[in-house]
C-alpha atoms as a PDB file:
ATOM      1  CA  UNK A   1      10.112 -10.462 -19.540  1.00  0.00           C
ATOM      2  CA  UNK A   2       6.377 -11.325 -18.545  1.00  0.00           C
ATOM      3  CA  UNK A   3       5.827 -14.901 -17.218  1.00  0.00           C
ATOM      4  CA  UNK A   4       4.983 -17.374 -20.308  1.00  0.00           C
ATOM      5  CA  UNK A   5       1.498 -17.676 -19.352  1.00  0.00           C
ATOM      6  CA  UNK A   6       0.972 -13.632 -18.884  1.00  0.00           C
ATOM      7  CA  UNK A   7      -1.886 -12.149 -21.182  1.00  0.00           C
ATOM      8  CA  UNK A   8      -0.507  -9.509 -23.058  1.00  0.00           C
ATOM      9  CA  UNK A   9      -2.857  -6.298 -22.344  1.00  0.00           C
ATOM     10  CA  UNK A  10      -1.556  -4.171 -24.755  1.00  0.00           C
ATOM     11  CA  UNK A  11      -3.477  -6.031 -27.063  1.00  0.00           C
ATOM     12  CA  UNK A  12      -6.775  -5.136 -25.416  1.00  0.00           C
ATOM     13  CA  UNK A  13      -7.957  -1.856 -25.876  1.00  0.00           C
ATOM     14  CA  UNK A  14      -9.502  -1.456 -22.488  1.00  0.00           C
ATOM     15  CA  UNK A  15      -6.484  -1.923 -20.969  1.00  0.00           C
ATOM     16  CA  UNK A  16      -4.939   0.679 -22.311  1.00  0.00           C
ATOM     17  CA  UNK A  17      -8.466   3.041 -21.758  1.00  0.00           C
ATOM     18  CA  UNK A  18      -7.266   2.426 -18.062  1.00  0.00           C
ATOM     19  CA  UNK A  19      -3.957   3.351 -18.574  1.00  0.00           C
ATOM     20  CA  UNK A  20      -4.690   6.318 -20.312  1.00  0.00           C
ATOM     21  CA  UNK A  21      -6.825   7.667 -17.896  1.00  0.00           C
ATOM     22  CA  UNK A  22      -4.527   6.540 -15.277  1.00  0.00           C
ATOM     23  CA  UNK A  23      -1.150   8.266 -16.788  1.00  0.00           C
ATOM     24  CA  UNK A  24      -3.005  11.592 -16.820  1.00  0.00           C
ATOM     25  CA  UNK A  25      -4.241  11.424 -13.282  1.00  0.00           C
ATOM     26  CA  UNK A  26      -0.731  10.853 -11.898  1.00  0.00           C
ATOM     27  CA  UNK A  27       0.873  13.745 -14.085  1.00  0.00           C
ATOM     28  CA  UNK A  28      -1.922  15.852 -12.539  1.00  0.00           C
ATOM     29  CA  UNK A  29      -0.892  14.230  -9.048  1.00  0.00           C
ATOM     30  CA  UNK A  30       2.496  13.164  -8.417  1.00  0.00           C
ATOM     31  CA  UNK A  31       4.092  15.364 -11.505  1.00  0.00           C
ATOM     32  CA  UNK A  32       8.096  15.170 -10.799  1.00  0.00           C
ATOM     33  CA  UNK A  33       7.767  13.998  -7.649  1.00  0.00           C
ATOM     34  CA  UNK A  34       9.005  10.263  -8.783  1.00  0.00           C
ATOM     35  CA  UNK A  35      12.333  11.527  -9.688  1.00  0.00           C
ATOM     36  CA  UNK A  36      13.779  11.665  -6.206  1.00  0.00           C
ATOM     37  CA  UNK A  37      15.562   8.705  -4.762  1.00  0.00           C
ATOM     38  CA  UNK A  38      15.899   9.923  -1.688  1.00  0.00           C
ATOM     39  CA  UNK A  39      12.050  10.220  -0.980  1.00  0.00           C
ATOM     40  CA  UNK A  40       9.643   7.314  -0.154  1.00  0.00           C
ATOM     41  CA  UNK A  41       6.072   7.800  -2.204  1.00  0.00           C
ATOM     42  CA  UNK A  42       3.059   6.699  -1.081  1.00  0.00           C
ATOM     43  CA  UNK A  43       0.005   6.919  -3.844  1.00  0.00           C
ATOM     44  CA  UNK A  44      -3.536   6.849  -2.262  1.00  0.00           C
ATOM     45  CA  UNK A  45      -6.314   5.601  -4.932  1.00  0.00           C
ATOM     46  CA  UNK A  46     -10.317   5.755  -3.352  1.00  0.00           C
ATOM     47  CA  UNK A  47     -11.662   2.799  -4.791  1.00  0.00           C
ATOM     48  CA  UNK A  48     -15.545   4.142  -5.891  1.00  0.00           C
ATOM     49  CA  UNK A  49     -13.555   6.886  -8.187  1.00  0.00           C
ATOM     50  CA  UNK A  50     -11.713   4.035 -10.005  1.00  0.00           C
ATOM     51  CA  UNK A  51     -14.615   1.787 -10.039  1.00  0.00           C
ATOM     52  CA  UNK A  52     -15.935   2.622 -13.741  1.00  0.00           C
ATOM     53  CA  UNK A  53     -12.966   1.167 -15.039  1.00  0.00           C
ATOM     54  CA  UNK A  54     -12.880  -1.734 -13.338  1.00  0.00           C
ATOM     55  CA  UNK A  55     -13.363  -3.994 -16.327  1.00  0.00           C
ATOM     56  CA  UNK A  56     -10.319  -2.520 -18.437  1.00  0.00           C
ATOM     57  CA  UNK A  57      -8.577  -3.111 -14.377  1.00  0.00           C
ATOM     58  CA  UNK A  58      -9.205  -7.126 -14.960  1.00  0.00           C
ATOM     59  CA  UNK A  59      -6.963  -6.627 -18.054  1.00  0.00           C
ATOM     60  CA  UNK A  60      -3.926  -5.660 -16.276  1.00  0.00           C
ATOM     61  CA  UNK A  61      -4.045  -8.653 -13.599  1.00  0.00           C
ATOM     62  CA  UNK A  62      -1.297 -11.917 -13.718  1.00  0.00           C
ATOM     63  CA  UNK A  63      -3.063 -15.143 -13.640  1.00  0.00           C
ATOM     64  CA  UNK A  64      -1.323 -15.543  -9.970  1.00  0.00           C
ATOM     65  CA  UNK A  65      -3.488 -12.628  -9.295  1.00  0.00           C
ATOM     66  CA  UNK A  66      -7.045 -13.693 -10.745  1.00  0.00           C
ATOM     67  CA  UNK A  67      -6.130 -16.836  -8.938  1.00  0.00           C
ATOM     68  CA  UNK A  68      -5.968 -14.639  -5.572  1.00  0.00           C
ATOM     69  CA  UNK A  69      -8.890 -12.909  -6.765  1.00  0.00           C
ATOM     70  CA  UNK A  70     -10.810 -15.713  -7.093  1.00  0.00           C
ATOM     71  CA  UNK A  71     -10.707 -16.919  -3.775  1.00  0.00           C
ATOM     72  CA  UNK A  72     -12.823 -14.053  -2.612  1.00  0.00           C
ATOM     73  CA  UNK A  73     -16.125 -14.842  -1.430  1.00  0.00           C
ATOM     74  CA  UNK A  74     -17.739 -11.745  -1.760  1.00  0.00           C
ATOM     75  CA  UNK A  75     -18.181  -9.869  -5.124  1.00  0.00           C
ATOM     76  CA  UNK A  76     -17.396  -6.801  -3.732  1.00  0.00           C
ATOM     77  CA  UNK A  77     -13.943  -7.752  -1.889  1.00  0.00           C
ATOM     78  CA  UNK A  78     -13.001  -9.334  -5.405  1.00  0.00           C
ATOM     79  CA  UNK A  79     -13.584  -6.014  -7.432  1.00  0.00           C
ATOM     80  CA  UNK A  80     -11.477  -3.835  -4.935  1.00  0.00           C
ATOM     81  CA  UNK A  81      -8.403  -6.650  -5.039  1.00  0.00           C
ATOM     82  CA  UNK A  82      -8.509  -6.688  -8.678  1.00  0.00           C
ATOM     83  CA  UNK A  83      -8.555  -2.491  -8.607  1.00  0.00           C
ATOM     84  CA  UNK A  84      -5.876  -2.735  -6.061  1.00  0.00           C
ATOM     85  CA  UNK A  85      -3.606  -5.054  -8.164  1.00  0.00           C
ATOM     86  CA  UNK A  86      -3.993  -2.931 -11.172  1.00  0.00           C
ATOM     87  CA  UNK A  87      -3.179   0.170  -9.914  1.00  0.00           C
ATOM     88  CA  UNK A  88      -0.256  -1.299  -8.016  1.00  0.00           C
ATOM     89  CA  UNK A  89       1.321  -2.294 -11.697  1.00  0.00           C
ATOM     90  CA  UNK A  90       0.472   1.273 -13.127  1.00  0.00           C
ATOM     91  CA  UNK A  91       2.359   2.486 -10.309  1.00  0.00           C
ATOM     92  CA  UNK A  92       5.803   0.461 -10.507  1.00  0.00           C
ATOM     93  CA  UNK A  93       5.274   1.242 -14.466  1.00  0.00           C
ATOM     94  CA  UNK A  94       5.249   4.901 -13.592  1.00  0.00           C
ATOM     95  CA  UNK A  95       8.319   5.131 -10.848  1.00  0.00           C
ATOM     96  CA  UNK A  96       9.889   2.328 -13.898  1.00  0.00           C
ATOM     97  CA  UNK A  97       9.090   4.611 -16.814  1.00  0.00           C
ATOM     98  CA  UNK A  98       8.101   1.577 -18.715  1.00  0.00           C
ATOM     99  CA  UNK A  99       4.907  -0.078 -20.297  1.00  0.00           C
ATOM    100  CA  UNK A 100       2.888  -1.648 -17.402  1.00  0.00           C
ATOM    101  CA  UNK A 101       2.651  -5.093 -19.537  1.00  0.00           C
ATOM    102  CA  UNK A 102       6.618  -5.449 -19.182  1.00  0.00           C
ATOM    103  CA  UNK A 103       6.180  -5.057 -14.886  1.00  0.00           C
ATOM    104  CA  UNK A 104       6.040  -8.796 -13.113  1.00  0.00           C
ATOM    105  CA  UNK A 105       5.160  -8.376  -9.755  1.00  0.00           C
ATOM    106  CA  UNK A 106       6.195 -11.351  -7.766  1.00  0.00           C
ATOM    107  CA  UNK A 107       5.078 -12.278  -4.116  1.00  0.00           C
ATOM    108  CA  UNK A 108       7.804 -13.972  -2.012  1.00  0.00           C
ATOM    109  CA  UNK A 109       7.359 -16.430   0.635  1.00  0.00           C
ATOM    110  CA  UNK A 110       5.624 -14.022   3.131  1.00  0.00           C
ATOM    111  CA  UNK A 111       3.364 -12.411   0.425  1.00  0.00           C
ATOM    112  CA  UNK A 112       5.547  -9.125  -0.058  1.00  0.00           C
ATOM    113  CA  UNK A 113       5.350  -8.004  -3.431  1.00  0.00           C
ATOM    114  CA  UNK A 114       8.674  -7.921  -5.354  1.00  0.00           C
ATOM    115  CA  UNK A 115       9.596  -6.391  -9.143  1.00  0.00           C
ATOM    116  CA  UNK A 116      10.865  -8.691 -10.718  1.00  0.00           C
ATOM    117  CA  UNK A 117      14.676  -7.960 -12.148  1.00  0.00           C
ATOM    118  CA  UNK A 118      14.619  -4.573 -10.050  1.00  0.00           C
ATOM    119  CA  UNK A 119      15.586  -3.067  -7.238  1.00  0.00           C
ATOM    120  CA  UNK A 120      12.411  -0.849  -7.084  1.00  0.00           C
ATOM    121  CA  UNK A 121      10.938  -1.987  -3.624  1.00  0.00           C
ATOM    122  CA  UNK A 122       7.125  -1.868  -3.059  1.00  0.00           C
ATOM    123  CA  UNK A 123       4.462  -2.189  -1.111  1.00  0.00           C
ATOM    124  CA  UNK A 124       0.569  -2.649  -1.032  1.00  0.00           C
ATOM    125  CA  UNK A 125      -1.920  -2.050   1.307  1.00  0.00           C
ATOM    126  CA  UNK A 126      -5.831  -2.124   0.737  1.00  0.00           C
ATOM    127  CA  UNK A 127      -8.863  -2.237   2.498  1.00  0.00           C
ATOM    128  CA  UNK A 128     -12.516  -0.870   2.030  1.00  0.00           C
ATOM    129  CA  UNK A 129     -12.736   1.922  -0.371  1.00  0.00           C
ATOM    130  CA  UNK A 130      -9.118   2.801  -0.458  1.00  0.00           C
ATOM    131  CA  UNK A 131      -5.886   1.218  -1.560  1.00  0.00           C
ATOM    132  CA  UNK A 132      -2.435   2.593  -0.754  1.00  0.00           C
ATOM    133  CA  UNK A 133       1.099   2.324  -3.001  1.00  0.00           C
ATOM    134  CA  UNK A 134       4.922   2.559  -1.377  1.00  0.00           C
ATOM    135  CA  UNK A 135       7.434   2.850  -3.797  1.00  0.00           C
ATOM    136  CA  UNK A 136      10.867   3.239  -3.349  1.00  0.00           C
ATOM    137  CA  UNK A 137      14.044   3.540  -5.435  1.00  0.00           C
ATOM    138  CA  UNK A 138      16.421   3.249  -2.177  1.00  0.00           C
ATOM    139  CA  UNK A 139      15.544   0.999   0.009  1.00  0.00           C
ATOM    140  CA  UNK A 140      13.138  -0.638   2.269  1.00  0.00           C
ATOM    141  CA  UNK A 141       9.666   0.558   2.577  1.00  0.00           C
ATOM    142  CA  UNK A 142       6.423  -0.886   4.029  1.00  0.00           C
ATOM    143  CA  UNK A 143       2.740   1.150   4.073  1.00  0.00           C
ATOM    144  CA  UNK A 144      -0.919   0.249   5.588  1.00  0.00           C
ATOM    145  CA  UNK A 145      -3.892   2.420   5.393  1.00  0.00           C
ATOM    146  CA  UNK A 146      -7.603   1.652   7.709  1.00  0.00           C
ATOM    147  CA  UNK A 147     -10.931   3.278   7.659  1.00  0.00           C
ATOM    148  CA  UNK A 148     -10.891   5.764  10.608  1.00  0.00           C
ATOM    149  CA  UNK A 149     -14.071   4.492  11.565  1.00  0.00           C
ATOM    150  CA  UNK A 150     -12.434   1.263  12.464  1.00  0.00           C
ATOM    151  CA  UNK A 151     -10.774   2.851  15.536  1.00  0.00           C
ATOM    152  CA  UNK A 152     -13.541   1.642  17.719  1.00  0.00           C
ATOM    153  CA  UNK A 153     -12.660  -2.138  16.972  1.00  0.00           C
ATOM    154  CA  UNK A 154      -9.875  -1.746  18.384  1.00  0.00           C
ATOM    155  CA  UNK A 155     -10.588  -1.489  22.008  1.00  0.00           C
ATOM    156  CA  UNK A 156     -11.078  -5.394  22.203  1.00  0.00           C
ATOM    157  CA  UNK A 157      -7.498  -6.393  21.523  1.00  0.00           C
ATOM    158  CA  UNK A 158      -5.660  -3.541  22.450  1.00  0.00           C
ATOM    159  CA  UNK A 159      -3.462  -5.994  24.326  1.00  0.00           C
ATOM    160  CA  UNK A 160      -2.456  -7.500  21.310  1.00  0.00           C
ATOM    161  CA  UNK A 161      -1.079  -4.030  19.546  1.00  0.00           C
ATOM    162  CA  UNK A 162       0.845  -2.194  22.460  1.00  0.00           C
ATOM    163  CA  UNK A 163       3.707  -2.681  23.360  1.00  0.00           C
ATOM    164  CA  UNK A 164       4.856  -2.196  27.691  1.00  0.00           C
ATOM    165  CA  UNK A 165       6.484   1.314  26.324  1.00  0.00           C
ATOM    166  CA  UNK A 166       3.434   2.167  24.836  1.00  0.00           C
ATOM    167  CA  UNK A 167       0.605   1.318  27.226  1.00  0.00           C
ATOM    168  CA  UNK A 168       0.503   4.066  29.739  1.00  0.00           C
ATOM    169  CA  UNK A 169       0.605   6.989  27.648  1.00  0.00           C
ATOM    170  CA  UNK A 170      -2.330   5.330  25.691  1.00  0.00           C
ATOM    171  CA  UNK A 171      -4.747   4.209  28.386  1.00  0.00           C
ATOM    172  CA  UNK A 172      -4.244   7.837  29.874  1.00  0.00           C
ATOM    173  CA  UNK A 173      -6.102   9.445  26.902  1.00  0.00           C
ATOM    174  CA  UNK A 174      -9.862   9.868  26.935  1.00  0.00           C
ATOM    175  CA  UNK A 175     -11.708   6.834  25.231  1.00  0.00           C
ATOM    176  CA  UNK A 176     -12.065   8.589  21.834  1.00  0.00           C
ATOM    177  CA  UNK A 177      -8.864   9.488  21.441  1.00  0.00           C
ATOM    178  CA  UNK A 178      -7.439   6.323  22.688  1.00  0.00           C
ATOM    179  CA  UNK A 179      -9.479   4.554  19.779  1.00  0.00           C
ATOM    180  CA  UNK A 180      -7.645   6.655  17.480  1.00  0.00           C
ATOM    181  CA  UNK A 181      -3.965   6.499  18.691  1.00  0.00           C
ATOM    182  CA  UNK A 182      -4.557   2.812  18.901  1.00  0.00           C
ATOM    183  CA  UNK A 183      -5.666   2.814  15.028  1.00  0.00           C
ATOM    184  CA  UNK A 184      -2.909   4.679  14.354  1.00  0.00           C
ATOM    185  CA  UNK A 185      -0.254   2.396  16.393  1.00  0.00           C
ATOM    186  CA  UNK A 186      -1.757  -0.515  14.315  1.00  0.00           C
ATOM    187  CA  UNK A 187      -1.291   1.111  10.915  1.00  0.00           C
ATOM    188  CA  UNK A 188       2.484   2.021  12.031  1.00  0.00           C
ATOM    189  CA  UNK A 189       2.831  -1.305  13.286  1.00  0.00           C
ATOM    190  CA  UNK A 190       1.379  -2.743  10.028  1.00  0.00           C
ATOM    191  CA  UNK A 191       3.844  -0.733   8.023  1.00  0.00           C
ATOM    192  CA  UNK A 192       6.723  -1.819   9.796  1.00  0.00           C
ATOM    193  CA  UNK A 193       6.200  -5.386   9.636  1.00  0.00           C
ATOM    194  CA  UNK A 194       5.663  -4.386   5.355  1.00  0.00           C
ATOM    195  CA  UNK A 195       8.908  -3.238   5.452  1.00  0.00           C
ATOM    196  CA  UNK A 196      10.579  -5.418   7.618  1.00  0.00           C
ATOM    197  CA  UNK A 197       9.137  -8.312   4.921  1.00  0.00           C
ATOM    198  CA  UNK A 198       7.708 -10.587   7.695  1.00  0.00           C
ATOM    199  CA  UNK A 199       3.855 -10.228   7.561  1.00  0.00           C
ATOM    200  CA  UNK A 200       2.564 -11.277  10.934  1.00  0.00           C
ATOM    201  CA  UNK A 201       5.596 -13.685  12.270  1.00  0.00           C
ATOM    202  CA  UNK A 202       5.745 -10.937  14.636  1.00  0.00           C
ATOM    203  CA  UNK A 203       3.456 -10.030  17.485  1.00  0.00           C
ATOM    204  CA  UNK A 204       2.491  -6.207  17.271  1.00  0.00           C
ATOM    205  CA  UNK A 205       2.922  -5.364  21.246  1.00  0.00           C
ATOM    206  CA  UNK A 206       6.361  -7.398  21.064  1.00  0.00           C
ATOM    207  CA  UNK A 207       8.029  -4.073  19.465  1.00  0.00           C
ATOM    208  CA  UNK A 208       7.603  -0.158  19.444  1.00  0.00           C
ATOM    209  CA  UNK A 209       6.999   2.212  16.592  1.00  0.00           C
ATOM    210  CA  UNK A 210       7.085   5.734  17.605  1.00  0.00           C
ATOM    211  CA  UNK A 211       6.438   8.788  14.851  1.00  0.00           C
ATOM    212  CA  UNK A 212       9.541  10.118  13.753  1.00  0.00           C
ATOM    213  CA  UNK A 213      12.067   7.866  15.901  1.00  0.00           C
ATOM    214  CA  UNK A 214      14.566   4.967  14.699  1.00  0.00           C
ATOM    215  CA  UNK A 215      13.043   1.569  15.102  1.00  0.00           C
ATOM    216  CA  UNK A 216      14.523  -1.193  15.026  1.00  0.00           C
ATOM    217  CA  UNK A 217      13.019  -3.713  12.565  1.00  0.00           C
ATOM    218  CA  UNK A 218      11.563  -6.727  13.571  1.00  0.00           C
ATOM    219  CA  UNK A 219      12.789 -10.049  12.471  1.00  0.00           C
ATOM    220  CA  UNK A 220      10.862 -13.543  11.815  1.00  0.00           C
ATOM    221  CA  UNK A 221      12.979 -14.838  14.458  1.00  0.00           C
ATOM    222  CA  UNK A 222      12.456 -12.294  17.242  1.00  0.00           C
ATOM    223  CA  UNK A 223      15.419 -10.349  17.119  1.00  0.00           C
ATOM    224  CA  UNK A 224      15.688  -6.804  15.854  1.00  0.00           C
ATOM    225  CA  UNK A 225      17.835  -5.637  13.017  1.00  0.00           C
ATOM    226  CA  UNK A 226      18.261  -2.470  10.735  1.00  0.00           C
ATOM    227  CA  UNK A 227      17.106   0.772  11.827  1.00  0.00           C
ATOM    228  CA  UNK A 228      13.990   2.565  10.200  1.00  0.00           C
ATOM    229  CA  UNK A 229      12.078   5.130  11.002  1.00  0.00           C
ATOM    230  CA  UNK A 230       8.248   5.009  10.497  1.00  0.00           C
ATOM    231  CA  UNK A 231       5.266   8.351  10.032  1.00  0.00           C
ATOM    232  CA  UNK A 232       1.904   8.929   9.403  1.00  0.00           C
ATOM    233  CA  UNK A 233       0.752   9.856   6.526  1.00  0.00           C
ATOM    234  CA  UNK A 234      -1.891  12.651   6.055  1.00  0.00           C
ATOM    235  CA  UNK A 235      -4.419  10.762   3.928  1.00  0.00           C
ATOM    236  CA  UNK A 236      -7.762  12.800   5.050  1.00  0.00           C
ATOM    237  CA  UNK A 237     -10.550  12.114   7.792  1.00  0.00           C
ATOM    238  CA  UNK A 238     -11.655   9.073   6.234  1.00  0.00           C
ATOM    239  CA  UNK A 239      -8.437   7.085   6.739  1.00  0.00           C
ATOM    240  CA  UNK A 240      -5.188   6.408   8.995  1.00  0.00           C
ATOM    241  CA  UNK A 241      -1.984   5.467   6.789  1.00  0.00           C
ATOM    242  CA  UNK A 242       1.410   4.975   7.976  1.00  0.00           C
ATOM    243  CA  UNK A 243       4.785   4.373   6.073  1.00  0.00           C
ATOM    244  CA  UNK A 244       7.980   3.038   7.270  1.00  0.00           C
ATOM    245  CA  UNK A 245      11.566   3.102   5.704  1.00  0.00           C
ATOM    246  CA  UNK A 246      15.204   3.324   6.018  1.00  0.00           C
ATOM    247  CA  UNK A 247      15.981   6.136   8.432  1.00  0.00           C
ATOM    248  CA  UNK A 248      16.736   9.259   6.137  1.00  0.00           C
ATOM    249  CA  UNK A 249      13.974   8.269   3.822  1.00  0.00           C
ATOM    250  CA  UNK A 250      11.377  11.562   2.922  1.00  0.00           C
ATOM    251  CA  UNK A 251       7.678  11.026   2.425  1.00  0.00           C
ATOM    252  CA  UNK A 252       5.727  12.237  -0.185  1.00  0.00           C
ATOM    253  CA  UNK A 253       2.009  10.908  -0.107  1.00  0.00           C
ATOM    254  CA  UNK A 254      -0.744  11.914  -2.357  1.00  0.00           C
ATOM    255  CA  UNK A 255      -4.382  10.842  -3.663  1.00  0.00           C
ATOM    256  CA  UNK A 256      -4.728   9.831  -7.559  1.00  0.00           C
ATOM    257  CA  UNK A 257      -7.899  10.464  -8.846  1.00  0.00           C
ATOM    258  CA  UNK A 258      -9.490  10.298 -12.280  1.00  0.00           C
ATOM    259  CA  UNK A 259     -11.477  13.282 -11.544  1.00  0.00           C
ATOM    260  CA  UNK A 260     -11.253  15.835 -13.910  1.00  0.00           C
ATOM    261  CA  UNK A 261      -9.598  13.715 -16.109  1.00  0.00           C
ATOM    262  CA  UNK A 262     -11.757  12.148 -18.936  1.00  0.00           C
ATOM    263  CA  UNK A 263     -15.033   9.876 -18.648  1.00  0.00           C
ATOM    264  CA  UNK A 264     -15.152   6.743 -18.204  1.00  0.00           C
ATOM    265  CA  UNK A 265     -15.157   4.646 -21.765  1.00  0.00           C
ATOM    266  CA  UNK A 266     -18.336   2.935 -22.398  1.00  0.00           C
ATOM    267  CA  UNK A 267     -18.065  -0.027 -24.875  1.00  0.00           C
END
């Protein structure tokens, strides 16, 4: 059941504008695709196409999440983190089959989102203009998405994201595609520590994570535990994403869009 002091939205009918644009946009996207417990999903959302229903989003949000939400300085960085947050629920209520105002997402002591009273795992990654969704029935799963035009921040503490296995072969490249494979180590990196439920306890360049190979998760107290294997995602030229799960996992990844859907409501 929804926490005691949880604002029912099915009572508001902008909430459920959202949701009905929402439901149609993922039958157009993901279709089936949710029905597979072997797979791990990853749902992409660009943030400007969800943007005209971002007050029916507000609707959807915990008051642990407008308290988050309110911390942000800037107006801009609070609209996107209440967009992420209510996609995020529409999601788990989709994989769940169940109305979004029943789903209590939960944050545990290192800020990874749990269902609450399921074993659905999740996770949640957003940044400028895009958010990304990992949802799993089976087990583990952790997921980060960047802007690809951050890869040329990422000269300055390159240090900090390899790891000794990883250097060589990195440096070697020419300095454009070094930015890049460095952006990309970071959102694989990013992923695994998702997964591995430890946020950043965990120095990137203190472990590997190579496309397509077992890793070995990292744990808060520096030893490694539990295989996984962790990929990148194709998620266009505007962004890097990565996901990482338990080793036989498959990945299905795909964009959400209310295009072609319906118009935005006006009230």
């Amino acid at each position: 059941m929804p926490p005691a002091d949880y604002t029912e939205p099915g009572q508001q009918p902008r909430a459920r504008a959202l949701q009905a644009v929402f439901d149609r946009a993922w039958s157009i996207s993901v279709g089936d695709a949710t029905g597979d417990v072997g797979m791990a999903l990853a749902v992409f959302f660009e943030m400007g196409a969800w943007h005209p229903w971002l007050d029916q989003a507000s609707h959807w949000l915990s008051p642990a999440e407008r308290q988050r939400v309110g911390k942000k300085l800037r107006p801009r960085d609070r609209d996107e983190l209440v967009l992420a947050y209510a996609l995020h629920r529409l999601s788990v209520a989709k994989i769940l089959e169940c109305d979004p105002s029943l789903i209590v997402l939960e944050r545990d002591g290192f800020g990874r989102p749990l269902v609450a009273g399921n074993e659905l795992q999740t996770s949640l990654s957003h940044t400028t203009g895009a958010v990304a969704v990992a949802l799993s029935r089976h087990g583990f799963v952790g997921i980060d998405i960047e802007p690809a035009a951050r890869a040329g921040e990422l000269a300055e503490i390159a240090s900090t994201v390899m790891h000794a296995s990883e250097v060589g072969s990195i440096e070697s490249l020419p300095y454009t595609a070094r930015a890049q494979e460095l952006l990309a180590l970071w959102v694989r990196k990013e992923a695994v520590l998702k997964a591995a439920g430890i946020g950043l306890l965990r120095e990137m360049h203190s472990f590997s994570a190579p496309v397509g190979e077992l890793v070995a998760l990292p744990s808060a107290d520096g030893t490694d535990a539990v295989a996984a294997t962790v990929h990148m995602l194709e998620a266009g030229l505007e962004w890097r994403a990565a996901i990482a799960a338990w080793p036989e996992a498959r990945f299905h990844a795909v964009w959400v869009s209310p295009a072609h859907t319906m118009a935005a409501p006006k009230y």
